[in-house]
Protein backbone atom coordinates (compact mmCIF):
# COMPACT_ATOMS: atom_id res chain seq x y z
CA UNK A 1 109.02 111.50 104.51
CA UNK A 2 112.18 109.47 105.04
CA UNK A 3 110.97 106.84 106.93
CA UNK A 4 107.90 106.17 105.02
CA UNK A 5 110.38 106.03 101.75
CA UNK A 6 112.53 103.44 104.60
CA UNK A 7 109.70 101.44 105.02
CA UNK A 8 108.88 100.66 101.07
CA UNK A 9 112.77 100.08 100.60
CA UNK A 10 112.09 96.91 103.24
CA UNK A 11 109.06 96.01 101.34
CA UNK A 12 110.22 96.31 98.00
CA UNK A 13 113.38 93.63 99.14
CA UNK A 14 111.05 91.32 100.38
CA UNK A 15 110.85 92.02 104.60
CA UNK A 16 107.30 91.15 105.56
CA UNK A 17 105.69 93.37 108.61
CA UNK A 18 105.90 91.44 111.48
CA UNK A 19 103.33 91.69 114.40
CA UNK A 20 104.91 90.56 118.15
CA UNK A 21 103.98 87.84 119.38
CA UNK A 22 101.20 89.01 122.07
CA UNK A 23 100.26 91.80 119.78
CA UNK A 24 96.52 91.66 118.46
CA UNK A 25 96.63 92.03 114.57
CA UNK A 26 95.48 95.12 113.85
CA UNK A 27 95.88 96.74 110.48
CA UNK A 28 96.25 100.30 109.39
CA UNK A 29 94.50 103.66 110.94
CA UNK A 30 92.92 100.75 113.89
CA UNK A 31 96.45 99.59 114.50
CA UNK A 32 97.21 103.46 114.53
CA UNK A 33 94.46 104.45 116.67
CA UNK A 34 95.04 101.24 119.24
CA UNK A 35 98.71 102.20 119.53
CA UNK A 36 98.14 105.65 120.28
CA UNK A 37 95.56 104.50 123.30
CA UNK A 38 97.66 101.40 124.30
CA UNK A 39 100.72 103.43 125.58
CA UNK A 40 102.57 107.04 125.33
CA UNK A 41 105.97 105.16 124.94
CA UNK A 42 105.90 101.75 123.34
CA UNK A 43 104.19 102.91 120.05
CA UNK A 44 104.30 99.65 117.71
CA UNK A 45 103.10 100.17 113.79
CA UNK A 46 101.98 98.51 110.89
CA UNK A 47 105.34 97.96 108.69
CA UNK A 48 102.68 97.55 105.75
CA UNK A 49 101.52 101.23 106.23
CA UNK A 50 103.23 104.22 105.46
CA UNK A 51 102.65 107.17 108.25
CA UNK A 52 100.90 109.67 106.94
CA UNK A 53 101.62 113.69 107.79
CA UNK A 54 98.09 113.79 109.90
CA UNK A 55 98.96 110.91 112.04
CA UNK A 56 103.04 111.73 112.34
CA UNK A 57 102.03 115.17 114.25
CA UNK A 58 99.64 112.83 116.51
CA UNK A 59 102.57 111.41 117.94
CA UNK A 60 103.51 112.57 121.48
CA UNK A 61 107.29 113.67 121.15
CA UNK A 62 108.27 111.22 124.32
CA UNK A 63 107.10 108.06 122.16
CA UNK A 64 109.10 106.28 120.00
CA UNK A 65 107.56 104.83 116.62
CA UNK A 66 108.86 101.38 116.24
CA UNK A 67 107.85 99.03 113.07
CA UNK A 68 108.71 95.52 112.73
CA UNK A 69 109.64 93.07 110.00
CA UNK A 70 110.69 89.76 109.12
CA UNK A 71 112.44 87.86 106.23
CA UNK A 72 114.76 84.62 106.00
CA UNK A 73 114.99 83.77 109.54
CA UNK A 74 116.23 87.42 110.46
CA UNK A 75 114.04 90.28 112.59
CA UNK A 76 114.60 93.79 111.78
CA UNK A 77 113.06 96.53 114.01
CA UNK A 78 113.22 100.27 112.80
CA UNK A 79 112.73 103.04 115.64
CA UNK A 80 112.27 106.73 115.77
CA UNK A 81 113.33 108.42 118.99
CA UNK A 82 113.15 112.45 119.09
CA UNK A 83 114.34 115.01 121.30
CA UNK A 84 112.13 117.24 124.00
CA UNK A 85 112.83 120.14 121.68
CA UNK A 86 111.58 118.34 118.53
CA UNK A 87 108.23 120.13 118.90
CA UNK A 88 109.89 123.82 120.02
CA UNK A 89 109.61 125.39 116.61
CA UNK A 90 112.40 128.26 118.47
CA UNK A 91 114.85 124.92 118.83
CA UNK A 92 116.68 122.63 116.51
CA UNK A 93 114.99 119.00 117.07
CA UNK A 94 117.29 116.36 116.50
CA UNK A 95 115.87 112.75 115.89
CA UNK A 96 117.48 109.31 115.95
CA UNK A 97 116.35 106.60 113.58
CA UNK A 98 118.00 103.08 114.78
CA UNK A 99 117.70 99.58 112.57
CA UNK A 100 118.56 96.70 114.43
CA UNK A 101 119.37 93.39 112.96
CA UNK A 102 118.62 90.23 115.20
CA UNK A 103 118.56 86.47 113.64
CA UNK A 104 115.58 84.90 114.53
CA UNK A 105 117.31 82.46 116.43
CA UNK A 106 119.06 84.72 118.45
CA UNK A 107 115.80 86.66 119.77
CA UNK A 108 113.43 83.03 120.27
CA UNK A 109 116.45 82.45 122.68
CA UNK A 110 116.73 85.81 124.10
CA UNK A 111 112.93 84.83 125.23
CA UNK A 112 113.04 82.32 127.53
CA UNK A 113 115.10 82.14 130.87
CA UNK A 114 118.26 82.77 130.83
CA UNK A 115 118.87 78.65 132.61
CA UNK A 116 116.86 76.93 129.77
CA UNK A 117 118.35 78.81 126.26
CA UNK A 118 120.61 76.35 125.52
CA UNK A 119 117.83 74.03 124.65
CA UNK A 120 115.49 76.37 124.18
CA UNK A 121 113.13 75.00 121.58
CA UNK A 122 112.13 72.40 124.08
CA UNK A 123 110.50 75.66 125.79
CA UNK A 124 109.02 77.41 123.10
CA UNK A 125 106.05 75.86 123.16
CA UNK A 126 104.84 76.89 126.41
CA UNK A 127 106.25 80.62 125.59
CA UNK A 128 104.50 80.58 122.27
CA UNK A 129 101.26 79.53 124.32
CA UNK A 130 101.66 82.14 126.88
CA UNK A 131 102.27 84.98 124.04
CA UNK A 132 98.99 83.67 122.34
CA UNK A 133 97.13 83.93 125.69
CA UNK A 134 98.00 87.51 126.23
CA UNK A 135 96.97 88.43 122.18
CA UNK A 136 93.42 86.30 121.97
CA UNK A 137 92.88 88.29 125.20
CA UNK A 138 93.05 91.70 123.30
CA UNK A 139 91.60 90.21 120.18
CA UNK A 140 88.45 89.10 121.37
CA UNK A 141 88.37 92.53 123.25
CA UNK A 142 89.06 94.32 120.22
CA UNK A 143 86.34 92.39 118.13
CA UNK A 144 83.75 92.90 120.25
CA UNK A 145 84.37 96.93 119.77
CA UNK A 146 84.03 96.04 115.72
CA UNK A 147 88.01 96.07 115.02
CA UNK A 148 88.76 94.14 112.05
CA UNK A 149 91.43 91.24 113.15
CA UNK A 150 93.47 90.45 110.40
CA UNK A 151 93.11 86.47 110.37
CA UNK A 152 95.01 85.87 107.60
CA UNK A 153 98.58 86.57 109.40
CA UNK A 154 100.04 83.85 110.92
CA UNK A 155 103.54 84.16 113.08
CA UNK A 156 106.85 83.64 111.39
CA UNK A 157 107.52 79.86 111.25
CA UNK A 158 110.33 78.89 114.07
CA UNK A 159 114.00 78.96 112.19
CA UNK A 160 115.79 75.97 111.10
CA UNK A 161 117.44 73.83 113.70
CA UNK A 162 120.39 72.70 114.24
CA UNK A 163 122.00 69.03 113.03
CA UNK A 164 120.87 66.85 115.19
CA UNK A 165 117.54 68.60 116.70
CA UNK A 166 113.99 69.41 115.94
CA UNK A 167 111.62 72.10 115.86
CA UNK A 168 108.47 71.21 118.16
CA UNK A 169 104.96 70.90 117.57
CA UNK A 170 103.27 73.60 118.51
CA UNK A 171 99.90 73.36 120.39
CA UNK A 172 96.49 74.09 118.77
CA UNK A 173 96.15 76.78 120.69
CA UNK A 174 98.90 78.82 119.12
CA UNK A 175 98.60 77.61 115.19
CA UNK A 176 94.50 78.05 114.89
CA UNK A 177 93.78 81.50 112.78
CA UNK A 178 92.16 83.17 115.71
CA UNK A 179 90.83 82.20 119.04
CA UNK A 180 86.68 80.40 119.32
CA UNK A 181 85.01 83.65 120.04
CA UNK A 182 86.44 85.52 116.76
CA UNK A 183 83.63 83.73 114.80
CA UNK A 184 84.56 85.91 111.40
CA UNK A 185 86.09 89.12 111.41
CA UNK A 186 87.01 90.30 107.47
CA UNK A 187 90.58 91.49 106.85
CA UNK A 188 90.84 95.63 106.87
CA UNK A 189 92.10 96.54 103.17
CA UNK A 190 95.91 97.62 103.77
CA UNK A 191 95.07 101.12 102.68
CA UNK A 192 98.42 103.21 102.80
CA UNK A 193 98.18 106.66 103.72
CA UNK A 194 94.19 105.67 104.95
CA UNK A 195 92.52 108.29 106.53
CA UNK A 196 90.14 107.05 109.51
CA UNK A 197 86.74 105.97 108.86
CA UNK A 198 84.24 108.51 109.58
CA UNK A 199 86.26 111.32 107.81
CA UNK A 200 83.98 113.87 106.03
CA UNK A 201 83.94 115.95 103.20
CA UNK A 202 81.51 117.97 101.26
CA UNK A 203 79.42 118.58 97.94
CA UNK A 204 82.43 120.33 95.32
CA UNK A 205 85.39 119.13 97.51
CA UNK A 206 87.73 116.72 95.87
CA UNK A 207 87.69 112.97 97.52
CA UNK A 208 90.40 112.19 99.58
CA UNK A 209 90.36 108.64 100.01
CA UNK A 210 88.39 106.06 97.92
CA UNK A 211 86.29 104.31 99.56
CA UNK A 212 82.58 104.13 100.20
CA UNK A 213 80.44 107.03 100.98
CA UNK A 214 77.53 108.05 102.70
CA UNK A 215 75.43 111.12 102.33
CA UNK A 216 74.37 113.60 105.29
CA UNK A 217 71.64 115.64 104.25
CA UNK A 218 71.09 118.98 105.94
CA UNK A 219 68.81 119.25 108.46
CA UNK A 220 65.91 121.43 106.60
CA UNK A 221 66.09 118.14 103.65
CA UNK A 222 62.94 116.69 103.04
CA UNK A 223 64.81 113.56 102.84
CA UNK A 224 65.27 113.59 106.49
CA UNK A 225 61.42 113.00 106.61
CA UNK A 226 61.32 109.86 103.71
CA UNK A 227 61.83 106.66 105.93
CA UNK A 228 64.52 104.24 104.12
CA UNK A 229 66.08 107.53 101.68
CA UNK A 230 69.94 106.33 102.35
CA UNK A 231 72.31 107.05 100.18
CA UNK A 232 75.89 105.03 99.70
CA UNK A 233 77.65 105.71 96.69
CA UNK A 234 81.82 104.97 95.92
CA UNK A 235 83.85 107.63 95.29
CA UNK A 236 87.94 107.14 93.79
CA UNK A 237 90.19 109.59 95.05
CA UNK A 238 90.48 112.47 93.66
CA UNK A 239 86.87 112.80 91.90
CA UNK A 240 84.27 115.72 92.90
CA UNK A 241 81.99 114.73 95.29
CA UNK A 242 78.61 115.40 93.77
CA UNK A 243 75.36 116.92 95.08
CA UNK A 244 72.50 114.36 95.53
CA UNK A 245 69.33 114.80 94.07
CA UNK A 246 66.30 114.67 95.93
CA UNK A 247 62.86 113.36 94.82
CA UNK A 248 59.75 115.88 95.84
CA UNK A 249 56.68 113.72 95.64
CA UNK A 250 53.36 115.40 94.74
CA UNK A 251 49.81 114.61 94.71
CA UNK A 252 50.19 114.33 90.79
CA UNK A 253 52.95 112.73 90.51
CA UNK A 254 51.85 109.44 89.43
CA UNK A 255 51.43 111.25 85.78
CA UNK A 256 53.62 114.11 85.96
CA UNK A 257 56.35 112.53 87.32
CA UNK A 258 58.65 113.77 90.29
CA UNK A 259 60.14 116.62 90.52
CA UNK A 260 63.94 115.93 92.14
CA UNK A 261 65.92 119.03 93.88
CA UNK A 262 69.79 119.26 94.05
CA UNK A 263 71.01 119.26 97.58
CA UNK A 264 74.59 119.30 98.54
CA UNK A 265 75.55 117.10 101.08
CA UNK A 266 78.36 116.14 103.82
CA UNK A 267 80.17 112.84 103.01
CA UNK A 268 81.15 110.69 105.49
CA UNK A 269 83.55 107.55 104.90
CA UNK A 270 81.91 104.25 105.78
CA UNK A 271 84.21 101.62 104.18
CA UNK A 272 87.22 101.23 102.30
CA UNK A 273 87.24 99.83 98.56
């Protein structure tokens, strides 16, 4: 697609994706999956992901996908707005892709009130705190449903200032990697493309995303009857995924060894790798 081809053109130069500022830091198909809850209109992405076919025709027509980056002081904010016929396969559907240029500058002062911009850095402080508030808030939320917070992105650092003035020092509050109650929570792989964990695919299929895999026996398996038999295995993409033997023990088998049957099996995608 054109605008996943758009968003490696801003990676290749350099542009780094750029969360807002009360936006929990989400990566991926869980930054997907939380914008697609969150709201039907504002529909914010991960600028390190490109948008896969599956998850493009999840979009409702009426949002518009917007992805965000940074680089040298300057913001740059691609959106995607389509028309109510976009979906009408009878009608032409017309789409408008908009990149918008702002220094960084520019939008910090564009933040606070209108009475207070000309010194605005004075103000930022208590902005940047209020921003933070609002994104622990869905952070801690997030972690306690198991969402991965990516702790190792920190906010663009405030722009140069003028001759003359100083950038403030911004509270605790607002520099610390996460917030007290987000003991640990390990960055998601930036898998592009990623399909959702919990995807599934059988014995003889091809695997469509590397990652680690575990094995569903059927039903009828005697395995389902062995306490601890779990199986885990990583699969690259692309490879067969394999039946799984299974292990038969008999009263003999101490001597004649046992006997193993081939089972297929449904994978299901527990981790990426």
């Amino acid at each position: 697609m054109y605008i996943n081809s758009l968003l490696q053109q801003f990676r290749a130069k350099g542009w780094q994706a750029l969360f807002y500022y009360d936006a929990p830091r989400l990566r991926g198909q869980e930054q997907f999956e939380y914008a697609l809850a969150d709201s039907e209109y504002s529909f914010q992405l991960d600028g390190e992901i490109d948008l896969s076919p599956h998850n493009w025709q999840r979009i409702n027509w009426i949002a518009s996908p917007t992805w965000r980056f940074y680089a040298d002081n300057v913001f740059a904010k691609i959106q995607f707005d389509r028309s109510p016929t976009w979906e009408d396969p009878k009608q032409p559907g017309t789409g408008l892709l908009t990149i918008d240029f702002q220094s960084m500058e520019s939008y910090l002062r564009s933040e606070i009130e209108e009475k207070d911009r000309a010194n605005w850095r004075a103000f930022w402080p208590a902005k940047a705190k209020w921003y933070r508030d609002r994104r622990d808030s869905a952070e801690i939320r997030l972690h306690k449903e198991g969402k991965h917070i990516d702790l190792h992105y920190q906010d663009p650092p405030l722009p140069p200032p003028p001759p003359g003035q100083r950038n403030p020092e911004l509270p605790l509050e607002v520099t610390r990697p996460a917030h007290p109650l987000i003991k640990s929570s390990a960055r998601v792989p930036l898998q592009r493309d990623a399909l959702p964990l919990g995807t599934t695919c059988h014995t003889g299929e091809p695997c469509p995303q590397s990652g680690i895999w575990h094995a569903q026996f059927p039903s009828h398996s005697i395995s389902n009857r062995q306490p601890g038999y779990d199986v885990q295995r990583f699969f690259a993409q692309g490879s067969l995924m394999p039946p799984v033997p299974v292990h038969y023990p008999r009263l003999l088998g101490r001597w004649l060894g046992y006997p193993a049957q081939i089972e297929p099996v449904r994978w299901i995608l527990m981790e990426y790798a």
